[in-house]
Protein backbone atom coordinates (compact mmCIF):
# COMPACT_ATOMS: atom_id res chain seq x y z
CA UNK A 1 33.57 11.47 -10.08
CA UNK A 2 30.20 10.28 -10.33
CA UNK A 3 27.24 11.44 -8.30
CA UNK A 4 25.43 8.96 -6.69
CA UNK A 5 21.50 9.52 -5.70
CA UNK A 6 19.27 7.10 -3.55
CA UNK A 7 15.28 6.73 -4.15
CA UNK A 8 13.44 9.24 -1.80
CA UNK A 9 11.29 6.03 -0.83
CA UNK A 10 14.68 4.95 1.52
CA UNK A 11 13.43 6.43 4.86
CA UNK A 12 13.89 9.82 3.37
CA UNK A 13 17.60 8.66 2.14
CA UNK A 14 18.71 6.98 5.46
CA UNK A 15 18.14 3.29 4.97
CA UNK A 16 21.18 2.38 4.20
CA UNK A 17 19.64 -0.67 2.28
CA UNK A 18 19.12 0.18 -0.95
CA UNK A 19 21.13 0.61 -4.34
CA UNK A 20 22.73 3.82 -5.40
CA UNK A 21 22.10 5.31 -8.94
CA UNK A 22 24.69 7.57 -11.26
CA UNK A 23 24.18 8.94 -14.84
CA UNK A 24 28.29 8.30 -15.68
CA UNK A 25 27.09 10.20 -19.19
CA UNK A 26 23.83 9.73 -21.90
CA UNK A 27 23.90 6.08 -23.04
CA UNK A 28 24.78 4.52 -19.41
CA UNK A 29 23.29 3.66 -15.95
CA UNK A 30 25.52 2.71 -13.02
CA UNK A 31 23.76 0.75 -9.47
CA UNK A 32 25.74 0.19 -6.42
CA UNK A 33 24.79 -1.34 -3.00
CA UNK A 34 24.42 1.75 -0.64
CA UNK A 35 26.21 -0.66 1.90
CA UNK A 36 29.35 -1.67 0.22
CA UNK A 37 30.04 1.87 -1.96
CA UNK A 38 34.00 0.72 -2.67
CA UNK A 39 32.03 -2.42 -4.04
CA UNK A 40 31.70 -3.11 -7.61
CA UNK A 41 29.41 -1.02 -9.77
CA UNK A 42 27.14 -2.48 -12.48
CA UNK A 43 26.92 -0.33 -15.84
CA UNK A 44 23.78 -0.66 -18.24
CA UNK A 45 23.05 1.10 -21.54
CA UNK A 46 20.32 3.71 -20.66
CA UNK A 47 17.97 1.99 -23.39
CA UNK A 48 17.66 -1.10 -21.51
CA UNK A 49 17.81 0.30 -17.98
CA UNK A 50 14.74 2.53 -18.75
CA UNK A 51 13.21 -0.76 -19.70
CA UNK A 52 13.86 -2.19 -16.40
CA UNK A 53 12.46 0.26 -15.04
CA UNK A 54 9.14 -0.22 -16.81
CA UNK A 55 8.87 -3.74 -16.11
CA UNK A 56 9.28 -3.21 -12.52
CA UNK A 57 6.91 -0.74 -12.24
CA UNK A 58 4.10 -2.65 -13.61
């Protein structure tokens, strides 16, 4: 079971409009819509999720 984690920046974790983060294992990212959790789930190689992450923060 994977354990999903919200950003801290979500009304302390209560908006429930956000997307949902697991670490399924080392090489992959999974992101969920906090609203629809029995909704898909999309799965990225860490590499290029870290990447993302970079971009967006600049």
């Amino acid at each position: 079971m994977l354990r999903w984690r919200k950003s801290s920046y979500t009304n302390a974790g209560n908006d429930p409009q956000c997307v949902e983060l697991a670490c399924p294992d080392d090489e992959r990212r999974a992101v969920r819509d906090s609203k629809h959790r029995a909704g898909p789930e999309l799965t990225f190689p860490a590499a290029a999720f870290r990447a993302f992450l970079a971009d967006a923060r600049k």
